[in-house]
N, C-alpha and C. Protein backbone atom coordinates (compact mmCIF):
# COMPACT_ATOMS: atom_id res chain seq x y z
N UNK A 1 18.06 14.68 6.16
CA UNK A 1 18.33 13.42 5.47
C UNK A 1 17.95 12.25 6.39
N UNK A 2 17.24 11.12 5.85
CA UNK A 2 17.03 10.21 6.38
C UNK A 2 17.94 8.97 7.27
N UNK A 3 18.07 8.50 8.04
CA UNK A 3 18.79 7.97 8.49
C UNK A 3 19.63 6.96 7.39
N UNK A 4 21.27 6.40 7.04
CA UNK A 4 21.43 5.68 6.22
C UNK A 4 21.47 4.35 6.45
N UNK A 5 21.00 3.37 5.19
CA UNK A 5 20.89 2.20 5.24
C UNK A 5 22.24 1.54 5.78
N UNK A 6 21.89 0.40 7.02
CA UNK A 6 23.24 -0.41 7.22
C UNK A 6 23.14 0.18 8.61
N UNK A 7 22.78 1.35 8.94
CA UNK A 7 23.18 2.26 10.28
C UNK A 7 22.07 1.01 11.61
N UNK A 8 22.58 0.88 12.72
CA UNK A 8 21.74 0.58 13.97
C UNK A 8 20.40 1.49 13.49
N UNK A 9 19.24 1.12 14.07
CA UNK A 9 18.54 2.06 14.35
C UNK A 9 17.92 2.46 16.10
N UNK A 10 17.98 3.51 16.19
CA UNK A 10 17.60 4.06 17.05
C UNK A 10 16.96 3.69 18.31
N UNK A 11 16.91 3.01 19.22
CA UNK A 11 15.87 2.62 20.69
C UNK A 11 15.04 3.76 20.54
N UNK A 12 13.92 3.13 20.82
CA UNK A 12 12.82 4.32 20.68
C UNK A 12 11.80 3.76 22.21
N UNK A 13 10.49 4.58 22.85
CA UNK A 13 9.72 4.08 23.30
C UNK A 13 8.74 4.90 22.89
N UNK A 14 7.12 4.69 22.31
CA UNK A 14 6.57 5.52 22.18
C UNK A 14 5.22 4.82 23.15
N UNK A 15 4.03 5.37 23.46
CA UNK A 15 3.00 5.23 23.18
C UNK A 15 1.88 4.76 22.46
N UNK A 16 1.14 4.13 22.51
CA UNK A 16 0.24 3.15 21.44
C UNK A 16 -1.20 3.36 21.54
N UNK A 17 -1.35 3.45 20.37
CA UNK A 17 -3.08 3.85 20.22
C UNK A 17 -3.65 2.39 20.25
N UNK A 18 -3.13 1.16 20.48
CA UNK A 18 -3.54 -0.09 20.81
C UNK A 18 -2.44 -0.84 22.61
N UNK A 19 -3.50 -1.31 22.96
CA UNK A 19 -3.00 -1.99 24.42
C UNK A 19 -3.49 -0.20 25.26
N UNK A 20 -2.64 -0.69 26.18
CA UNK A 20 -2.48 0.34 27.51
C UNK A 20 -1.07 0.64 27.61
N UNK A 21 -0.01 0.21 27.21
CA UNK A 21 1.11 0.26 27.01
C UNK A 21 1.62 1.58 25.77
N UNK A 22 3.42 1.50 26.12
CA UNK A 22 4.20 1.97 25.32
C UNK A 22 4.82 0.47 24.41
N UNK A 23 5.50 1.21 23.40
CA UNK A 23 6.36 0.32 22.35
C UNK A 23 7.21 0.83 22.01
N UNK A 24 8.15 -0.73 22.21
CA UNK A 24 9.66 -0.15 22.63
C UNK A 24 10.37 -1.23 21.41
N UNK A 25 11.47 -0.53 20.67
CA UNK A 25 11.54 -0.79 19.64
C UNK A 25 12.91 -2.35 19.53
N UNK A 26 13.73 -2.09 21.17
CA UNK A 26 14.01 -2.95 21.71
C UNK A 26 13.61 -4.66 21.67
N UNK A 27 12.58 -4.17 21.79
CA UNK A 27 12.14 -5.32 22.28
C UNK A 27 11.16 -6.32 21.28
N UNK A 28 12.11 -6.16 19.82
CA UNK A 28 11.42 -6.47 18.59
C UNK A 28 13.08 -7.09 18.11
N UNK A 29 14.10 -6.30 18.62
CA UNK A 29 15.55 -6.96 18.43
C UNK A 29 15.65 -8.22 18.18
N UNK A 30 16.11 -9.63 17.63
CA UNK A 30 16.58 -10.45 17.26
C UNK A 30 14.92 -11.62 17.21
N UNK A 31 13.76 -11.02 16.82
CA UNK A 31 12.54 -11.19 17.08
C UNK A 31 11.86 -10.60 15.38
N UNK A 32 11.05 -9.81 15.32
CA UNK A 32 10.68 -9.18 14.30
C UNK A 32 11.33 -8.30 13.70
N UNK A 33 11.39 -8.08 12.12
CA UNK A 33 10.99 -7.30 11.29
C UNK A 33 10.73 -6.03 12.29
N UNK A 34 10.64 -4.61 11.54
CA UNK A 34 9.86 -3.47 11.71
C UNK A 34 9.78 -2.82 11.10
N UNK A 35 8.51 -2.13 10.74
CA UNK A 35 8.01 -0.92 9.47
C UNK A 35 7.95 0.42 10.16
N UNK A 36 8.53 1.19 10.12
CA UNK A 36 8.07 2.35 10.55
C UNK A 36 7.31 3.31 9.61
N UNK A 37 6.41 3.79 9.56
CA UNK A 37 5.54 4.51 8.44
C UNK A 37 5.21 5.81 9.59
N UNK A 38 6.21 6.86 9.17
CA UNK A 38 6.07 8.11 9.77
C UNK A 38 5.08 8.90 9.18
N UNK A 39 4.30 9.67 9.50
CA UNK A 39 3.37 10.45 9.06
C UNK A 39 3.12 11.71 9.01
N UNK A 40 2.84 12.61 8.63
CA UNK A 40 2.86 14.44 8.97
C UNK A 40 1.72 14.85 10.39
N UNK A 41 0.54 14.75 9.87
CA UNK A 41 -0.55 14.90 10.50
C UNK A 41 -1.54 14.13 10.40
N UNK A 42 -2.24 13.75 11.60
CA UNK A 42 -3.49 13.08 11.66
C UNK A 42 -4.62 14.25 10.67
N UNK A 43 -5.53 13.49 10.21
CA UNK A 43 -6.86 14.18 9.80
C UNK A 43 -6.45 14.86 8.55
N UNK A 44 -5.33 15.15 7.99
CA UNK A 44 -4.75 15.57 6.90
C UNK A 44 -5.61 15.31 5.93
N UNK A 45 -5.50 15.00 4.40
CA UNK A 45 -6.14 14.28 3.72
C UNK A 45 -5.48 13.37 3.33
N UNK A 46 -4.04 13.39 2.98
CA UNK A 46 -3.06 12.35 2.49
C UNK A 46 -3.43 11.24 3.33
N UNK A 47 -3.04 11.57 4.87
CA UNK A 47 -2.97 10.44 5.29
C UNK A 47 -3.93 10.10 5.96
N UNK A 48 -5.19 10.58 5.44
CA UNK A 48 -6.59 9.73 5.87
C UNK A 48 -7.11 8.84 5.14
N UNK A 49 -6.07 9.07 3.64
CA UNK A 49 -6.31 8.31 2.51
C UNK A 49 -4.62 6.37 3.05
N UNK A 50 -4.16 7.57 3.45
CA UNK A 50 -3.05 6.05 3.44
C UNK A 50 -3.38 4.88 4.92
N UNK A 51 -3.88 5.55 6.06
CA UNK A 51 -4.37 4.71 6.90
C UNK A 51 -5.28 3.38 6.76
N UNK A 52 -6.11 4.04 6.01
CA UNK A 52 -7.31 2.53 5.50
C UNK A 52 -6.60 1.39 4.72
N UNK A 53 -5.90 2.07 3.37
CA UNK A 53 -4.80 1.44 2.75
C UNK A 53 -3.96 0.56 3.24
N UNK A 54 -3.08 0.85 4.74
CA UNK A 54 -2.23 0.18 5.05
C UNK A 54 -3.15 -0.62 5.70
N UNK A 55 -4.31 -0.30 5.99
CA UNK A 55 -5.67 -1.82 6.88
C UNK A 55 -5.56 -2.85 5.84
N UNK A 56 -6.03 -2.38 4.66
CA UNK A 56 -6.06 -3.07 3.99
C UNK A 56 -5.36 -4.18 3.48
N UNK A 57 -3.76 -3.50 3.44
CA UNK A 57 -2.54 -4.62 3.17
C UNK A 57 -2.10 -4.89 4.27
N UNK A 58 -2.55 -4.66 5.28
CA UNK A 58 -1.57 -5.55 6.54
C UNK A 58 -1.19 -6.80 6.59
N UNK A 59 -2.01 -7.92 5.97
CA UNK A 59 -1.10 -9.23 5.79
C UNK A 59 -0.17 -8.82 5.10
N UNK A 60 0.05 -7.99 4.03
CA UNK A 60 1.23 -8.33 3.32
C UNK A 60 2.52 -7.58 4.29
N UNK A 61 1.97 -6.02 4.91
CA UNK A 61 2.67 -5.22 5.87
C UNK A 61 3.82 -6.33 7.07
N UNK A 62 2.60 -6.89 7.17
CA UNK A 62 3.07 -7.92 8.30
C UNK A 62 3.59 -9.39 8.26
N UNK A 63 3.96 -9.74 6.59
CA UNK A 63 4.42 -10.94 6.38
C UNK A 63 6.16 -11.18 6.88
N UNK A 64 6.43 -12.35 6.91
CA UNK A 64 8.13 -12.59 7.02
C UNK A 64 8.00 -11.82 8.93
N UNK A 65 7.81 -12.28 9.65
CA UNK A 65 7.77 -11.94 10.60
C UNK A 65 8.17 -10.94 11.03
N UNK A 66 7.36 -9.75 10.71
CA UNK A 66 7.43 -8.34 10.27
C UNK A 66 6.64 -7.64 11.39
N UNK A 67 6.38 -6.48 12.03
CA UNK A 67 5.79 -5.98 12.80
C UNK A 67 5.62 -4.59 12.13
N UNK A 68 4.12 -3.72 12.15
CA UNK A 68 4.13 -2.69 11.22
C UNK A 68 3.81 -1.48 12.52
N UNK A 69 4.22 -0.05 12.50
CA UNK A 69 3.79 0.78 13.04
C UNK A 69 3.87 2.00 12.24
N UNK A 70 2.28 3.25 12.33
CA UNK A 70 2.56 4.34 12.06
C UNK A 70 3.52 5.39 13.15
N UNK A 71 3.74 6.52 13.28
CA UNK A 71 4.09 6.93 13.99
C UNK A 71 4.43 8.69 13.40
N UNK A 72 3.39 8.90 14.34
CA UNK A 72 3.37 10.77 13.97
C UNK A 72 3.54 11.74 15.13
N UNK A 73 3.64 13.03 15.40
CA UNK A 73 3.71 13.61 15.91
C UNK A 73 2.99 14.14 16.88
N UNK A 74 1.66 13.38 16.37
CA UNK A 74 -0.04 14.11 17.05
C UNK A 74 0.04 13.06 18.23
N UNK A 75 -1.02 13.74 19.24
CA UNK A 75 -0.78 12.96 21.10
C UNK A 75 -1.39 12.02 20.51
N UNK A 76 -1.42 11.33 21.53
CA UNK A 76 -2.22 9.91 21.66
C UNK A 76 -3.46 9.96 21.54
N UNK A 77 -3.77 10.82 22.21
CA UNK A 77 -5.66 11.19 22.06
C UNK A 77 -5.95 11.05 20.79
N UNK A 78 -5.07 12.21 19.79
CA UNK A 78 -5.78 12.76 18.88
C UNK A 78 -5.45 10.81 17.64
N UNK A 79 -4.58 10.70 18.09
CA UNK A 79 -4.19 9.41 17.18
C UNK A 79 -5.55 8.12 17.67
N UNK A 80 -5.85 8.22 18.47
CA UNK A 80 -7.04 7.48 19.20
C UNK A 80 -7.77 7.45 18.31
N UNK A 81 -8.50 9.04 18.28
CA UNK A 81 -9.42 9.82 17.25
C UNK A 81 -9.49 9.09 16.17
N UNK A 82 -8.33 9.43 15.47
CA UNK A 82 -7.47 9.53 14.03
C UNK A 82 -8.06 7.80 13.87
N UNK A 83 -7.17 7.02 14.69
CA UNK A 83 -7.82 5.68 14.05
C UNK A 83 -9.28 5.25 14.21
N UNK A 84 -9.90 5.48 15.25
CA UNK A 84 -11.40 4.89 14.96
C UNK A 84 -11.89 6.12 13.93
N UNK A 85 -11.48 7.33 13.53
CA UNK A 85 -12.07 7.90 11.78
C UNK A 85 -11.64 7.08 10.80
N UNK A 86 -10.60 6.46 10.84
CA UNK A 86 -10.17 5.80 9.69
C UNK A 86 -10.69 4.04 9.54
N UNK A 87 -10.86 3.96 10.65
CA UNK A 87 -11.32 2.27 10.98
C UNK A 87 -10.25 1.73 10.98
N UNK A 88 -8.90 2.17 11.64
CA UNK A 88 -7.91 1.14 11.53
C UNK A 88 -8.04 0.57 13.01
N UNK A 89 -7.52 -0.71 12.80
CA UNK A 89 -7.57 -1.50 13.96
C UNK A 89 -6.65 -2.58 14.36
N UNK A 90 -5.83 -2.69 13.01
CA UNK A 90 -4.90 -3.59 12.80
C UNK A 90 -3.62 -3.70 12.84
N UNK A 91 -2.97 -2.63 13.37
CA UNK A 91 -1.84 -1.98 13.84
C UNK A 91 -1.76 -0.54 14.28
N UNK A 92 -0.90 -0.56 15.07
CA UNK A 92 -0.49 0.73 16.12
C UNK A 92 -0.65 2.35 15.62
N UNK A 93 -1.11 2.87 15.89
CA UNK A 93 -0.34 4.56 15.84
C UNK A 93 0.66 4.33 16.82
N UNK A 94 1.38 5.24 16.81
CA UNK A 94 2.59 5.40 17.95
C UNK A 94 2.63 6.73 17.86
N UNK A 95 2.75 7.42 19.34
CA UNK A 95 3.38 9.16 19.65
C UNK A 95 4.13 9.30 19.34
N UNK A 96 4.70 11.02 18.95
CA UNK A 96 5.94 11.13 19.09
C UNK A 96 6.14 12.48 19.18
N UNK A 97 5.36 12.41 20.73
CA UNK A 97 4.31 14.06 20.96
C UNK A 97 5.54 14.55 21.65
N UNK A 98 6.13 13.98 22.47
CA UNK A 98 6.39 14.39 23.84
C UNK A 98 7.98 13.96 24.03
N UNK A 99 9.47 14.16 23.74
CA UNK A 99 9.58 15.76 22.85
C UNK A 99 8.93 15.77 21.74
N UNK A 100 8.70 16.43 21.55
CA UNK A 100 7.99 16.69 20.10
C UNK A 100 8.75 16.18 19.35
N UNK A 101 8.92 14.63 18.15
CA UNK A 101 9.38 14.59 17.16
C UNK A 101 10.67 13.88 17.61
N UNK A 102 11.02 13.83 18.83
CA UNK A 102 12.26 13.52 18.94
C UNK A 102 12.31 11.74 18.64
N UNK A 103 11.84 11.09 17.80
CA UNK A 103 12.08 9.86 17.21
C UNK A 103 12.52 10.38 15.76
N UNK A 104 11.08 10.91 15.36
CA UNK A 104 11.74 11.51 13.93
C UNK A 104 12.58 11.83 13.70
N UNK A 105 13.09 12.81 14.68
CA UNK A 105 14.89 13.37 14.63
C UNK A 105 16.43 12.03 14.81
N UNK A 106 15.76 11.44 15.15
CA UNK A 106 16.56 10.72 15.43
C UNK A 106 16.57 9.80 14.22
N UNK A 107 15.47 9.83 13.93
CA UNK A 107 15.50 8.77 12.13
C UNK A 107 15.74 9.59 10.96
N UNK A 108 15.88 10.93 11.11
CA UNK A 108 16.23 12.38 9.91
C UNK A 108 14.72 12.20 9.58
N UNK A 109 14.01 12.28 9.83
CA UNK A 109 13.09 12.52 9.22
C UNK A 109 11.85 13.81 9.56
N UNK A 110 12.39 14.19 10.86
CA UNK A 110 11.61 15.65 11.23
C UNK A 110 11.77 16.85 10.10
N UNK A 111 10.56 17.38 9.82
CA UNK A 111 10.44 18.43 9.49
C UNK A 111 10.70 20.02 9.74
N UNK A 112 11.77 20.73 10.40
CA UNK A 112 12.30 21.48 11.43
C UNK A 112 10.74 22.65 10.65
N UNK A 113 10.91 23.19 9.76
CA UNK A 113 10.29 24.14 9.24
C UNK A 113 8.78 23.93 9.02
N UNK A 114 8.15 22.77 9.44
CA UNK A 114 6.33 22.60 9.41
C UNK A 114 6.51 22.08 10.60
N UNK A 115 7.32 21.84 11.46
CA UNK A 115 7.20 20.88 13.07
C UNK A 115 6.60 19.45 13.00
N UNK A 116 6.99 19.02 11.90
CA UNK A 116 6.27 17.57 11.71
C UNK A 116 6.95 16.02 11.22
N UNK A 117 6.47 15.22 11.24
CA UNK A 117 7.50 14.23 10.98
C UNK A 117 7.09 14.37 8.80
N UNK A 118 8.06 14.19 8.48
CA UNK A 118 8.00 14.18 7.14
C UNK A 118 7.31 12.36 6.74
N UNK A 119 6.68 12.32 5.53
CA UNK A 119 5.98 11.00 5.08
C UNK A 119 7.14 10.18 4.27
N UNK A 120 7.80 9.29 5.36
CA UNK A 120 8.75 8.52 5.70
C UNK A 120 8.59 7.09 5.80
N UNK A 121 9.49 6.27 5.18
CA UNK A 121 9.37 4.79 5.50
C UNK A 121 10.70 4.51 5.51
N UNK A 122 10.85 3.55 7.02
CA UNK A 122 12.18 2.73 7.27
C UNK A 122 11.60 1.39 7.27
N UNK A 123 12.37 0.69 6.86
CA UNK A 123 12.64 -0.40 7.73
C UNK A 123 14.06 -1.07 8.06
N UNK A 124 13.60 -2.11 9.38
CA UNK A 124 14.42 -2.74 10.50
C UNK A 124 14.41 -3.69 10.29
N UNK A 125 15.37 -4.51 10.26
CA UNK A 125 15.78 -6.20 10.45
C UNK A 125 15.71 -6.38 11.50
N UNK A 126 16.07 -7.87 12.05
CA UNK A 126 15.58 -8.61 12.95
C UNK A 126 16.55 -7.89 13.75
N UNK A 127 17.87 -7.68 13.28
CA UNK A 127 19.09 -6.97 13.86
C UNK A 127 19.32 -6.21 14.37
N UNK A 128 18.15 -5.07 14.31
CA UNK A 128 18.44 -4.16 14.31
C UNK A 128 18.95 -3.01 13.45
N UNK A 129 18.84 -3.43 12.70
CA UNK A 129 19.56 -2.48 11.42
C UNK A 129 19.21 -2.29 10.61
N UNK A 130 18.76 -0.58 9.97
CA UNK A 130 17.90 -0.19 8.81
C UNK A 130 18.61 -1.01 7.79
N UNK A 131 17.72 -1.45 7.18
CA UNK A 131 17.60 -1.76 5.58
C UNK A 131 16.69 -1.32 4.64
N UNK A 132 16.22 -0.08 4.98
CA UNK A 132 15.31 0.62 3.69
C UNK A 132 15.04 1.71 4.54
N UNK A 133 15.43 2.91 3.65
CA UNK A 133 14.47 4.27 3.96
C UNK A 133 13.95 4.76 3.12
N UNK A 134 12.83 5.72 2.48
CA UNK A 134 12.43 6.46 1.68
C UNK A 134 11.50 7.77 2.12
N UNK A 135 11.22 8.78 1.55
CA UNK A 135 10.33 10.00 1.75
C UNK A 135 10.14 10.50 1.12
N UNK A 136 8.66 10.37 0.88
CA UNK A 136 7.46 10.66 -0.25
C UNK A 136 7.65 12.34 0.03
N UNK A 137 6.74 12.86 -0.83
CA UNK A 137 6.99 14.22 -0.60
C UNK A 137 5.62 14.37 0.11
N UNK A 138 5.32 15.53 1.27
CA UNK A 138 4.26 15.74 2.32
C UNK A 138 2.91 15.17 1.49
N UNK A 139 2.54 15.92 0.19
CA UNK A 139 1.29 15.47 -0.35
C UNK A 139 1.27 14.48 -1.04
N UNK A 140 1.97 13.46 -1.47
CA UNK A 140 1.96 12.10 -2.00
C UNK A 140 2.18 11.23 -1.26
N UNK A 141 0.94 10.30 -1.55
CA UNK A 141 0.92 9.10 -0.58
C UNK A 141 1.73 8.19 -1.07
N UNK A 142 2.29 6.93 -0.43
CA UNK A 142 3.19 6.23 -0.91
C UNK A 142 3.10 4.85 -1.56
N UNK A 143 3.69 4.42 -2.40
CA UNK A 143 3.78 3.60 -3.10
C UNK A 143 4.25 2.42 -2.62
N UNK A 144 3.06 1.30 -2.14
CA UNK A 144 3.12 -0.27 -1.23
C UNK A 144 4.32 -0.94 -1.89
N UNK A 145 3.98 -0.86 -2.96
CA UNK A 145 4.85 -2.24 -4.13
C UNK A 145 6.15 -1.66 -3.61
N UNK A 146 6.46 -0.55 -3.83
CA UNK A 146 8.10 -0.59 -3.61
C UNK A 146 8.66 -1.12 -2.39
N UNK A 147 8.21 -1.38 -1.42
CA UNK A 147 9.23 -1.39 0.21
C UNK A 147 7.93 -2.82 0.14
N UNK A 148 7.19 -3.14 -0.14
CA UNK A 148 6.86 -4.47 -0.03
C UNK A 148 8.08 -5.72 -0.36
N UNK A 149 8.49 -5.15 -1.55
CA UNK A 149 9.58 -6.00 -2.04
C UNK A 149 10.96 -6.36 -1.32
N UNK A 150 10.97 -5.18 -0.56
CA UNK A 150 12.29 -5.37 0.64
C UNK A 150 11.70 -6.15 1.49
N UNK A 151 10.56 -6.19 2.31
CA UNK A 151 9.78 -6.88 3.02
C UNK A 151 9.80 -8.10 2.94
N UNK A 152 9.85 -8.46 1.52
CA UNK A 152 9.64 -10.12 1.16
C UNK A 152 11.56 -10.80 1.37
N UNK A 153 12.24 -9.71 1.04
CA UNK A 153 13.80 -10.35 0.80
C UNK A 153 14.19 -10.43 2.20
N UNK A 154 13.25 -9.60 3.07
CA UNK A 154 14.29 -9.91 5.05
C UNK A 154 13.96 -11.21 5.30
């Protein structure tokens, strides 16, 4: 089960397929918005189809002083990969190689039985504090309009 709405969310630090740096979820506290858009696998088909997609809407991803990140299970390398195949360029992959998953777990959203993060969306207030979760099922990509609309009310 996904983490519940109202709950803190989690300090995280991951790795970034943009900068030279990690991203630390800290340090978005009383500052931005945050999207987390968990993912199963790089190179998949689902989500070779939802990467370009979220290029596409990133102004809206990123309106209301919002900050957007994917964040999957695959290393950094392969997320490297993953975005120059997709042409994204406009926000982060983030690891979540190394424990394996252990963000996902911490947001309910690991997959114990495929080893993967399940296709997941939170979001974070400025506060710190989830105000939206949802999870698509592995092969359906997800639906912008719905969690756009939470986006616009933070």
């Amino acid at each position: 089960m996904p983490i519940n709405v109202g709950q803190p969310a989690p300090d995280f630090e991951l790795a970034s397929t943009i900068g030279e740096g990690k991203v630390k979820l800290s340090d978005f506290k009383g500052k931005k918005n945050v999207v987390l858009f968990f993912f199963p696998l790089a190179f998949s088909p689902v989500c070779a189809n939802e990467m370009p997609n979220f290029e596409k809407h990133i102004a809206e991803l990123t309106a209301n002083d919002t900050v957007f990140f994917s964040v999957s299970v695959d290393s950094l390398y392969t997320l490297k990969a993953f975005a120059g195949h997709c042409k994204v360029s406009q926000f982060p992959m983030l690891s979540d190689f190394h424990p394996k998953g252990d963000v996902a777990k911490k947001y309910g959203v690991y997959a114990d039985d495929h080893g993967i993060a399940q296709r997941a969306t939170i979001i974070i207030d400025k506060q710190g504090v989830v105000r939206f979760t949802h999870v698509n099922e592995l092969v359906k990509e997800r639906d912008l309009s719905a969690f756009l609309d939470v986006l616009k009310s933070l």
